[in-house]
ModelCIF file with pLDDT and N, C-alpha, C, O atoms, coordinates in Angstrom:
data_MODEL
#
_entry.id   MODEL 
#
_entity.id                         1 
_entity.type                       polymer 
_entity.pdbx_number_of_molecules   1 
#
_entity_poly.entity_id                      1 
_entity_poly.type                           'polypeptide(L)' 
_entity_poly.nstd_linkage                   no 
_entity_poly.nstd_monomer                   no 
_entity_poly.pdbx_seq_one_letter_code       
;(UNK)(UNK)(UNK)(UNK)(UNK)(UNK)(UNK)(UNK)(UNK)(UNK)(UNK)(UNK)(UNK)(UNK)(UNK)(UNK)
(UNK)(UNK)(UNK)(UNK)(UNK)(UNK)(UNK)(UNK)(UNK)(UNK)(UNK)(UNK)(UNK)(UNK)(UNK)(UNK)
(UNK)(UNK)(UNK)(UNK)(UNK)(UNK)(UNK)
;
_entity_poly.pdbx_seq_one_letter_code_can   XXXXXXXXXXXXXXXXXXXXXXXXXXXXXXXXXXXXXXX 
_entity_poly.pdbx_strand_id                 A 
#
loop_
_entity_poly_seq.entity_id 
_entity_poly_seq.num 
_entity_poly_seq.mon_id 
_entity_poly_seq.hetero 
1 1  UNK n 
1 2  UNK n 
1 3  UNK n 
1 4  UNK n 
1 5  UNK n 
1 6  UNK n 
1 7  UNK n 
1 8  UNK n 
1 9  UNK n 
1 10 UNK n 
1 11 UNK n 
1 12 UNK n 
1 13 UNK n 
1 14 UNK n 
1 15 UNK n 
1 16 UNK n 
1 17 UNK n 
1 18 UNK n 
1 19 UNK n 
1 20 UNK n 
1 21 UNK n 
1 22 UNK n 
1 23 UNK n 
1 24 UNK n 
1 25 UNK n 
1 26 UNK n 
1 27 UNK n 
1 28 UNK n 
1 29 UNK n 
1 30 UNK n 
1 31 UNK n 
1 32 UNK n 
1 33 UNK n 
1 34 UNK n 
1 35 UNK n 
1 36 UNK n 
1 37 UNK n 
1 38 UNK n 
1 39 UNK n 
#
_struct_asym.id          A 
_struct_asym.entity_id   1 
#
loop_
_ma_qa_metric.id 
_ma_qa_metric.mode 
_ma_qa_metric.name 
_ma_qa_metric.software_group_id 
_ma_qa_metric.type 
1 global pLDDT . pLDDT 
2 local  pLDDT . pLDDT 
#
_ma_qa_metric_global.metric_id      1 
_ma_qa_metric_global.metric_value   84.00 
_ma_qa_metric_global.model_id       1 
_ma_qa_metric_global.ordinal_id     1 
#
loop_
_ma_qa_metric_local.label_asym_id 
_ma_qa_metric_local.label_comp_id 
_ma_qa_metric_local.label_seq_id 
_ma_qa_metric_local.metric_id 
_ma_qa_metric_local.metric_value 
_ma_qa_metric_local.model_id 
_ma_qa_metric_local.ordinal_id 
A UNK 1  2 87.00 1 1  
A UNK 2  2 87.00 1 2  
A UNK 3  2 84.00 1 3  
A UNK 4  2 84.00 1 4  
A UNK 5  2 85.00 1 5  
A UNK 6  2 86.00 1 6  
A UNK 7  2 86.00 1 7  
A UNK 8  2 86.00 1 8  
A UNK 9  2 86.00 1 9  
A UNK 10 2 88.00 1 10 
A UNK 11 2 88.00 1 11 
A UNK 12 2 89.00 1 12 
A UNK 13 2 89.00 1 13 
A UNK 14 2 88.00 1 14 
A UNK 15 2 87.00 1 15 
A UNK 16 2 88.00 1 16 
A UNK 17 2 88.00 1 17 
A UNK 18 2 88.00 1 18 
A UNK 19 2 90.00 1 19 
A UNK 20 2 88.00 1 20 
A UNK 21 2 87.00 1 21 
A UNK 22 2 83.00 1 22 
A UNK 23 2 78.00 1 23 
A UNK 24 2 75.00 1 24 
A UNK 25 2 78.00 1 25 
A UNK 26 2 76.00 1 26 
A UNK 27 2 71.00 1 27 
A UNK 28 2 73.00 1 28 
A UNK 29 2 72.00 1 29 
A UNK 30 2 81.00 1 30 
A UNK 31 2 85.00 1 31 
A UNK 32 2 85.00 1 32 
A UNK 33 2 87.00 1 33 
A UNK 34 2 87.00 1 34 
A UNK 35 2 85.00 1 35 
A UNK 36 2 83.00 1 36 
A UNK 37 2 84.00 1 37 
A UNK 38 2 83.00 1 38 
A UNK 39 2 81.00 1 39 
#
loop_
_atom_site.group_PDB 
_atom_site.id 
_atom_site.type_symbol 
_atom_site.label_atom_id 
_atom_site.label_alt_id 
_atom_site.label_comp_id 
_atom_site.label_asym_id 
_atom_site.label_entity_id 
_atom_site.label_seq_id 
_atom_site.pdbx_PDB_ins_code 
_atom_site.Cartn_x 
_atom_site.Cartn_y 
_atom_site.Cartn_z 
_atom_site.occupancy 
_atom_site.B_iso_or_equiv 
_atom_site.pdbx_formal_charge 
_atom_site.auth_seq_id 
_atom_site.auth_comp_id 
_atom_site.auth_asym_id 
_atom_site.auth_atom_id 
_atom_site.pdbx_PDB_model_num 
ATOM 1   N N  . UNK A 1 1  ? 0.835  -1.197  0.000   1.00 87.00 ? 1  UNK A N  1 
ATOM 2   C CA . UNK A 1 1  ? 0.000  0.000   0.000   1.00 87.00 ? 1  UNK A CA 1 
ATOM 3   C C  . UNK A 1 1  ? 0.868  1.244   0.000   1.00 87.00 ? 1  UNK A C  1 
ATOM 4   O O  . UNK A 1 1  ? 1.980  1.247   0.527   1.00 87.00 ? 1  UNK A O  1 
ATOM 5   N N  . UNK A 1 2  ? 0.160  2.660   -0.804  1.00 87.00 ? 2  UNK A N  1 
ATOM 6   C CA . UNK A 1 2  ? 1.008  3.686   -0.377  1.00 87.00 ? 2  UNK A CA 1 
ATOM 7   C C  . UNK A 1 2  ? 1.529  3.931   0.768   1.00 87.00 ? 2  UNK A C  1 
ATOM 8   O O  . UNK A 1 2  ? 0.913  3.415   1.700   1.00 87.00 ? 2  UNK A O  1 
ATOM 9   N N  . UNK A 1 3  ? 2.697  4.700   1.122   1.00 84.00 ? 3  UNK A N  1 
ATOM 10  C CA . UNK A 1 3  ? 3.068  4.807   2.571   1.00 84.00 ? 3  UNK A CA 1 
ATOM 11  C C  . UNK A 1 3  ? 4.104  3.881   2.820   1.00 84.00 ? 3  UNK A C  1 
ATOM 12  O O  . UNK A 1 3  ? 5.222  4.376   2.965   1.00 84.00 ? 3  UNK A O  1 
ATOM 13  N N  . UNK A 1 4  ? 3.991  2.554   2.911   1.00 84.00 ? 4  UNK A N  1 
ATOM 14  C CA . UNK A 1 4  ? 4.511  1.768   3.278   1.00 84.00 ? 4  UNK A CA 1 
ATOM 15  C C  . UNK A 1 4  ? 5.781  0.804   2.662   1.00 84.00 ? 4  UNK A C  1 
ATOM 16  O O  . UNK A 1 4  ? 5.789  0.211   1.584   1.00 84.00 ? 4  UNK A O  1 
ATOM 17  N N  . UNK A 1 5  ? 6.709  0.839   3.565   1.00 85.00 ? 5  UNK A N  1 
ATOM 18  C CA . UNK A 1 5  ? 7.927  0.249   2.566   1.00 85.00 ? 5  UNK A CA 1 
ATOM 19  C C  . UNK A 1 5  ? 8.227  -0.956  2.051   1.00 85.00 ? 5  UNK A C  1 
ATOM 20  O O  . UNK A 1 5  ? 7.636  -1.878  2.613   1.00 85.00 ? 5  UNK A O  1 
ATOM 21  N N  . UNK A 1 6  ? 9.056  -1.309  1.038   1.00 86.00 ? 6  UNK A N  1 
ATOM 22  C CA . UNK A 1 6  ? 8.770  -2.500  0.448   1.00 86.00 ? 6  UNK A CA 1 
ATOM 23  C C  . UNK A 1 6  ? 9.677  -3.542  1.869   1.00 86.00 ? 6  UNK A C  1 
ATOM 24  O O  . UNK A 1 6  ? 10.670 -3.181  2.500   1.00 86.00 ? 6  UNK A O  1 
ATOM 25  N N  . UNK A 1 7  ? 9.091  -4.538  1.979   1.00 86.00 ? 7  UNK A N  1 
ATOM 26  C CA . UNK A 1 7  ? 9.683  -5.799  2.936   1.00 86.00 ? 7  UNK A CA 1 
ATOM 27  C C  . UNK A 1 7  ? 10.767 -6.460  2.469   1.00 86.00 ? 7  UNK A C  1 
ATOM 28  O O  . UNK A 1 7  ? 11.839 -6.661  3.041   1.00 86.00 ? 7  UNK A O  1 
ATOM 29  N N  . UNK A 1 8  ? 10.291 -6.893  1.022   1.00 86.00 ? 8  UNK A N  1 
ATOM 30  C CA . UNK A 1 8  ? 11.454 -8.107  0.629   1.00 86.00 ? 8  UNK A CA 1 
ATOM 31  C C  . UNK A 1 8  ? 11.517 -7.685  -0.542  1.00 86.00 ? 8  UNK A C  1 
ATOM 32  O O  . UNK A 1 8  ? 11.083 -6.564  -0.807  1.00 86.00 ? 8  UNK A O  1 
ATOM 33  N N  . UNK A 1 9  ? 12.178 -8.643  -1.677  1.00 86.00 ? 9  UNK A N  1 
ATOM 34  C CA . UNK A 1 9  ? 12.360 -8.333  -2.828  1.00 86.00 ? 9  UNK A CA 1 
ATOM 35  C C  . UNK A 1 9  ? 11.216 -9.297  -3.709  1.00 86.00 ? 9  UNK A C  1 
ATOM 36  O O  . UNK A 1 9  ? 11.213 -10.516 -3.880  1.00 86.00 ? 9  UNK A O  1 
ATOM 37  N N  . UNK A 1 10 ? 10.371 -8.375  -4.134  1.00 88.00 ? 10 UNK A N  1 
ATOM 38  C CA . UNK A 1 10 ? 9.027  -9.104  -4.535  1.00 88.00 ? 10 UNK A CA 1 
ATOM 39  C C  . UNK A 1 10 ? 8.546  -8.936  -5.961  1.00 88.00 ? 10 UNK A C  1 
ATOM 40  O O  . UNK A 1 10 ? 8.703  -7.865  -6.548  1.00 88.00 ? 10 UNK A O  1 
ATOM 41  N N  . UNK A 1 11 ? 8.141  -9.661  -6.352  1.00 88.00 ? 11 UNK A N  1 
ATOM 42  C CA . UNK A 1 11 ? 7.724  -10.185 -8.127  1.00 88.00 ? 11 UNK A CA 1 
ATOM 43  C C  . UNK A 1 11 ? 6.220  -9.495  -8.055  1.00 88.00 ? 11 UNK A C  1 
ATOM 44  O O  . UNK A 1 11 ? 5.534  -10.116 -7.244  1.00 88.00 ? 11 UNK A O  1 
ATOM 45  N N  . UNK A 1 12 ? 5.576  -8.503  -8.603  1.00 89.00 ? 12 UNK A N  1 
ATOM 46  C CA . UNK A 1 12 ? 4.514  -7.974  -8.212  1.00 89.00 ? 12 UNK A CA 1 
ATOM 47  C C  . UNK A 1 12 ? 3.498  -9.045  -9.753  1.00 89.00 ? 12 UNK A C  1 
ATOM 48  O O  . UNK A 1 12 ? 3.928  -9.503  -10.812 1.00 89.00 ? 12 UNK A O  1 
ATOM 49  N N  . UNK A 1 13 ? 2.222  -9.059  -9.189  1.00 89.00 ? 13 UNK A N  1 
ATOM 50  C CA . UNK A 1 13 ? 1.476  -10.037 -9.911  1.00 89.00 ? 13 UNK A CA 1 
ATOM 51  C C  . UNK A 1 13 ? 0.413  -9.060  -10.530 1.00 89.00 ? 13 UNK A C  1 
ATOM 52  O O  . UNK A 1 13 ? 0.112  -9.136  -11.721 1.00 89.00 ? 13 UNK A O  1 
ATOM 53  N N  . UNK A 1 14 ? -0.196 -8.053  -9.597  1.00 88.00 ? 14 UNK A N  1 
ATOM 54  C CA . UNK A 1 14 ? -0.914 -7.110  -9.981  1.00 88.00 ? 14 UNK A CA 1 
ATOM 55  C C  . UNK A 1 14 ? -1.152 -5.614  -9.090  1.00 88.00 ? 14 UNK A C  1 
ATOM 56  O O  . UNK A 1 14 ? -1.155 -5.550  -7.860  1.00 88.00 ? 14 UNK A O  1 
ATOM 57  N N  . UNK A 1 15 ? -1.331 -4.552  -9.944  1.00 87.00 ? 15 UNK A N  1 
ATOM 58  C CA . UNK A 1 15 ? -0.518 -3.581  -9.646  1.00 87.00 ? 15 UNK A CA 1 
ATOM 59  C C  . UNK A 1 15 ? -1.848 -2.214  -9.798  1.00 87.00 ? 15 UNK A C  1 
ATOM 60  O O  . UNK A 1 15 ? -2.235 -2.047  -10.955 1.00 87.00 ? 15 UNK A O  1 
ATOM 61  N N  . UNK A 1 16 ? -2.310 -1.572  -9.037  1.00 88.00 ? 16 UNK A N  1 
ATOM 62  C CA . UNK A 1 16 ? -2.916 -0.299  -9.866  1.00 88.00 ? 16 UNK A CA 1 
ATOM 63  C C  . UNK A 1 16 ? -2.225 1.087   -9.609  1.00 88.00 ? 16 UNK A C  1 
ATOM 64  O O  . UNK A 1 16 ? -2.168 1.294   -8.397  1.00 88.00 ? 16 UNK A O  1 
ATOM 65  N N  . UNK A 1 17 ? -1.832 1.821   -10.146 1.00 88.00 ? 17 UNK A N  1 
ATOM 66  C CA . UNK A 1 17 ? -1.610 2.998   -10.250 1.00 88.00 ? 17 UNK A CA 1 
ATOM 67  C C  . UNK A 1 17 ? -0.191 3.234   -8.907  1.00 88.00 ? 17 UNK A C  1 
ATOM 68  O O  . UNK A 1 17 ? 0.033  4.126   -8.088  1.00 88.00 ? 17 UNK A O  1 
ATOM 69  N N  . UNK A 1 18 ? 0.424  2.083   -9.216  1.00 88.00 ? 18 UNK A N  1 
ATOM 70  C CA . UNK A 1 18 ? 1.819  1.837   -8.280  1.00 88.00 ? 18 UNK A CA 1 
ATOM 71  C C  . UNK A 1 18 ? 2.721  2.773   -8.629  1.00 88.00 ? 18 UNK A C  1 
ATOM 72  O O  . UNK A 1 18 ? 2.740  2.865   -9.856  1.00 88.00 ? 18 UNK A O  1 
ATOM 73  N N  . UNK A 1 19 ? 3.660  3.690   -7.984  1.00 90.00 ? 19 UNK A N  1 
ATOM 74  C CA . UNK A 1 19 ? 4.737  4.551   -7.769  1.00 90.00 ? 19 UNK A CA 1 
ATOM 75  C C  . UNK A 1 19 ? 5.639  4.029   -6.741  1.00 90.00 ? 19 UNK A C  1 
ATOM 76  O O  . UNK A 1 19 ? 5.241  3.965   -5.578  1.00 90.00 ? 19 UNK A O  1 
ATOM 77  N N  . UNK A 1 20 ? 6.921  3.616   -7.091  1.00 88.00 ? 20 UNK A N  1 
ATOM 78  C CA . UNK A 1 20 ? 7.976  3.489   -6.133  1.00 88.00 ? 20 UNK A CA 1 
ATOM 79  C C  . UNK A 1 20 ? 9.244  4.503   -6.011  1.00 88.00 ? 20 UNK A C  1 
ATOM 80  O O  . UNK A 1 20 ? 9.951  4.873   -6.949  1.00 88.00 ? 20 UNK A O  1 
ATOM 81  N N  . UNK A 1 21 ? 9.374  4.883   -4.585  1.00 87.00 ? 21 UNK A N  1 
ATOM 82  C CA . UNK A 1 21 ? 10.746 5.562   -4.705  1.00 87.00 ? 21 UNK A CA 1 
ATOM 83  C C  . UNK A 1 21 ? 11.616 4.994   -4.572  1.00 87.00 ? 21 UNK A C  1 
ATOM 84  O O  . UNK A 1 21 ? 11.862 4.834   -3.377  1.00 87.00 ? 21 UNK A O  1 
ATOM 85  N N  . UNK A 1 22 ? 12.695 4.288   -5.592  1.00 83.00 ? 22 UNK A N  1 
ATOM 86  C CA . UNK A 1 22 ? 13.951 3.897   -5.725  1.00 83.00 ? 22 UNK A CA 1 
ATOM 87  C C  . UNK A 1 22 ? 15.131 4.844   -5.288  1.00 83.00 ? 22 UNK A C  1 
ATOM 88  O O  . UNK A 1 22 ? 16.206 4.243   -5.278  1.00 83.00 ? 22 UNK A O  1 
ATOM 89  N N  . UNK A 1 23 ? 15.195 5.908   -4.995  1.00 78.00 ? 23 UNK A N  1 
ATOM 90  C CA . UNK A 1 23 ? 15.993 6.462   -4.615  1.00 78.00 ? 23 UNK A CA 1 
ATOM 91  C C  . UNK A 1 23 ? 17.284 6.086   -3.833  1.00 78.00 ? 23 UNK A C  1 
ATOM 92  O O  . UNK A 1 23 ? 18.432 6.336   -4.201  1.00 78.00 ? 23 UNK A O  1 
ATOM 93  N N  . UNK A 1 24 ? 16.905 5.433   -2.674  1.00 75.00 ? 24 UNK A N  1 
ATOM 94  C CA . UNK A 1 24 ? 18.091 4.364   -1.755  1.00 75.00 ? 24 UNK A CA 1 
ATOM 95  C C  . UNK A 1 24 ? 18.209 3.673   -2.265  1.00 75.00 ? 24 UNK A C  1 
ATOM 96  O O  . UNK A 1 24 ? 19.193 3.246   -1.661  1.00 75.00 ? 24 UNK A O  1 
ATOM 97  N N  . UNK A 1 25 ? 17.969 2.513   -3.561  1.00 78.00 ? 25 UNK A N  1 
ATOM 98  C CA . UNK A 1 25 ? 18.862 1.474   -4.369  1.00 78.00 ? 25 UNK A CA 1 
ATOM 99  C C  . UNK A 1 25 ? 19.322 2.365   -5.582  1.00 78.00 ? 25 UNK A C  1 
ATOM 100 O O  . UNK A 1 25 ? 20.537 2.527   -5.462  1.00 78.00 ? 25 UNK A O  1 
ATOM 101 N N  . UNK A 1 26 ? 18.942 2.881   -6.479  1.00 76.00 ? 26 UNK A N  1 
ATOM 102 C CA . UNK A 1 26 ? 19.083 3.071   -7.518  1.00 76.00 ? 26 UNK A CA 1 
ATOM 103 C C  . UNK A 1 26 ? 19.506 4.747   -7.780  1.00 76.00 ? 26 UNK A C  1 
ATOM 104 O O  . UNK A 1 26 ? 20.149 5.196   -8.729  1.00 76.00 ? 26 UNK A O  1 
ATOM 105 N N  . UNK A 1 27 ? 19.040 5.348   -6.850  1.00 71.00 ? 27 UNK A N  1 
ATOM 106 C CA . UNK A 1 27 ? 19.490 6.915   -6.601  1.00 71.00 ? 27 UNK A CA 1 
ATOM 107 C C  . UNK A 1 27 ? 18.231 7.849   -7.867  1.00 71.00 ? 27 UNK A C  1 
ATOM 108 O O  . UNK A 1 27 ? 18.393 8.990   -8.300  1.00 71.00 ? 27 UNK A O  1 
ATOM 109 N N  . UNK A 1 28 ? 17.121 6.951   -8.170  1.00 73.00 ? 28 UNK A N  1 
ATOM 110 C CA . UNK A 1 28 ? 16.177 7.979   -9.358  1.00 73.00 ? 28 UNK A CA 1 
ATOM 111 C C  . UNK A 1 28 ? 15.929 8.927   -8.128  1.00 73.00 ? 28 UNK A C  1 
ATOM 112 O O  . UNK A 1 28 ? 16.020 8.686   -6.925  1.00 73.00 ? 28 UNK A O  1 
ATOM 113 N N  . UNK A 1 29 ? 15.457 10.520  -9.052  1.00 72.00 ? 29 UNK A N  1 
ATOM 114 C CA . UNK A 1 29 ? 14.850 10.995  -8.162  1.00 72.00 ? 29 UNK A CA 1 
ATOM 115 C C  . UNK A 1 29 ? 13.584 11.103  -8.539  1.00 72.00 ? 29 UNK A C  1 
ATOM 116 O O  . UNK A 1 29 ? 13.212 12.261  -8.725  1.00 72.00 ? 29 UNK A O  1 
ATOM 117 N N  . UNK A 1 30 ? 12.719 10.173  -8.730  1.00 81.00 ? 30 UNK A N  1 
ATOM 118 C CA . UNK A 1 30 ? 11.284 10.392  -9.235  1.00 81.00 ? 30 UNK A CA 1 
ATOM 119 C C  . UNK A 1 30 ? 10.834 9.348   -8.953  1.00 81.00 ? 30 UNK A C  1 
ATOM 120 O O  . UNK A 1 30 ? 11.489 8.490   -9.545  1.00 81.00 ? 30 UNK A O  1 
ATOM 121 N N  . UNK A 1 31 ? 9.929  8.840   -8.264  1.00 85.00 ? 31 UNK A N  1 
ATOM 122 C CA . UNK A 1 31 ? 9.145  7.450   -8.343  1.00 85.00 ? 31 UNK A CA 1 
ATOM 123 C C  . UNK A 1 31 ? 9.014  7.218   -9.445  1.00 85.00 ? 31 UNK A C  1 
ATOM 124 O O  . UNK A 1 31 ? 8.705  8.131   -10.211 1.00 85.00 ? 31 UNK A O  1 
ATOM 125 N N  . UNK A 1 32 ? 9.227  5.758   -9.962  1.00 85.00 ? 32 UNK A N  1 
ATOM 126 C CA . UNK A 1 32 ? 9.146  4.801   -10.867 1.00 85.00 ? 32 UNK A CA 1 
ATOM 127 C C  . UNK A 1 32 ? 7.374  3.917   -10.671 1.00 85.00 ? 32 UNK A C  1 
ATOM 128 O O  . UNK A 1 32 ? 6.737  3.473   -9.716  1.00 85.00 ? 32 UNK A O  1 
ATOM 129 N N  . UNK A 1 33 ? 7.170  4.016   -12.063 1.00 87.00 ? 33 UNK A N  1 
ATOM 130 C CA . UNK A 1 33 ? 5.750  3.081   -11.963 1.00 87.00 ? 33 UNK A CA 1 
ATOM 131 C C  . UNK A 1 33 ? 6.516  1.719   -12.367 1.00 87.00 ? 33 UNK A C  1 
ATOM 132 O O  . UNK A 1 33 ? 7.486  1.243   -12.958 1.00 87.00 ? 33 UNK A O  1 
ATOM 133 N N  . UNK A 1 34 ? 5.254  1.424   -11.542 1.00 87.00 ? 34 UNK A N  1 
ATOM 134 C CA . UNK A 1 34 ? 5.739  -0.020  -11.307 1.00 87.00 ? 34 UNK A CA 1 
ATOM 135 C C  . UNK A 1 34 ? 4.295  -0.583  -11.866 1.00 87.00 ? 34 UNK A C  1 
ATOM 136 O O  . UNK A 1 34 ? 3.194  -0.036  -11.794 1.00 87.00 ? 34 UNK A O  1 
ATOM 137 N N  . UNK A 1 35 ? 4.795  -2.350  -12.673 1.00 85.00 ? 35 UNK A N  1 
ATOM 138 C CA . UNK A 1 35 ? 3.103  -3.059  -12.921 1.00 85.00 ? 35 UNK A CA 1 
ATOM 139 C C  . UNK A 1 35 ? 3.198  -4.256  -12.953 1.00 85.00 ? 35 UNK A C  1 
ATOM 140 O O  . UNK A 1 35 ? 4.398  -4.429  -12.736 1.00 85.00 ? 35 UNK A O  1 
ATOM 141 N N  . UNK A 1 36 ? 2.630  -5.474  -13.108 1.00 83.00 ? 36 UNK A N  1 
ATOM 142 C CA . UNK A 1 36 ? 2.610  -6.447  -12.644 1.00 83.00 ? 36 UNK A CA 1 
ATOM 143 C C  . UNK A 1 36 ? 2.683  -7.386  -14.637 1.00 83.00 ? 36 UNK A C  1 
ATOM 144 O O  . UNK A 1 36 ? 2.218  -8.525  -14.690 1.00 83.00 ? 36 UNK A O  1 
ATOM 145 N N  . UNK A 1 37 ? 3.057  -6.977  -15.506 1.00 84.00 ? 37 UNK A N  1 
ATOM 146 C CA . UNK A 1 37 ? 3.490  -7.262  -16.335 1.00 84.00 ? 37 UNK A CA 1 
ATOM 147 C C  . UNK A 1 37 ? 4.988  -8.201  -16.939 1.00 84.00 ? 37 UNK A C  1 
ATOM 148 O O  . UNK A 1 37 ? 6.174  -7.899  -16.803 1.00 84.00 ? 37 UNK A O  1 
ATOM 149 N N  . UNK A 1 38 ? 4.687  -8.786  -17.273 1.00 83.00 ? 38 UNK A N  1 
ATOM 150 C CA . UNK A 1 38 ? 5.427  -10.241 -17.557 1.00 83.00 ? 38 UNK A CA 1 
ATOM 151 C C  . UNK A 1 38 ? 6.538  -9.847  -18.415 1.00 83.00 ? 38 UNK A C  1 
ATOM 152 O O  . UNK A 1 38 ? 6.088  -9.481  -19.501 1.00 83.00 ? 38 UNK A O  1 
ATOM 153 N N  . UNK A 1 39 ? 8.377  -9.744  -18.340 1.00 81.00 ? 39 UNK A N  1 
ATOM 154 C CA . UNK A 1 39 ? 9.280  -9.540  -18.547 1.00 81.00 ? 39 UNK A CA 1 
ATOM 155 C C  . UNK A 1 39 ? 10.090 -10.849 -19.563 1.00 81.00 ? 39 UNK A C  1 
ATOM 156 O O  . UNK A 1 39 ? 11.264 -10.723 -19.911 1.00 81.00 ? 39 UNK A O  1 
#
């Protein structure tokens, strides 16, 4: 849920209108959308 930080390192299955701040791994400064779409 918004707010709340990610726990583990997780495979998302389904996703609505998801924004993550990567900032402490990756250094973006913009939340990244995130979706539950198959790679």
């Amino acid at each position: 849920e918004a707010g709340k930080y990610i726990p583990a390192y997780i495979r998302i299955l389904e996703a609505n209108n998801l924004l993550i701040d990567e900032v402490a791994l990756t250094g973006e400064s913009v939340p990244v959308e995130k979706n539950g779409e198959i790679i």
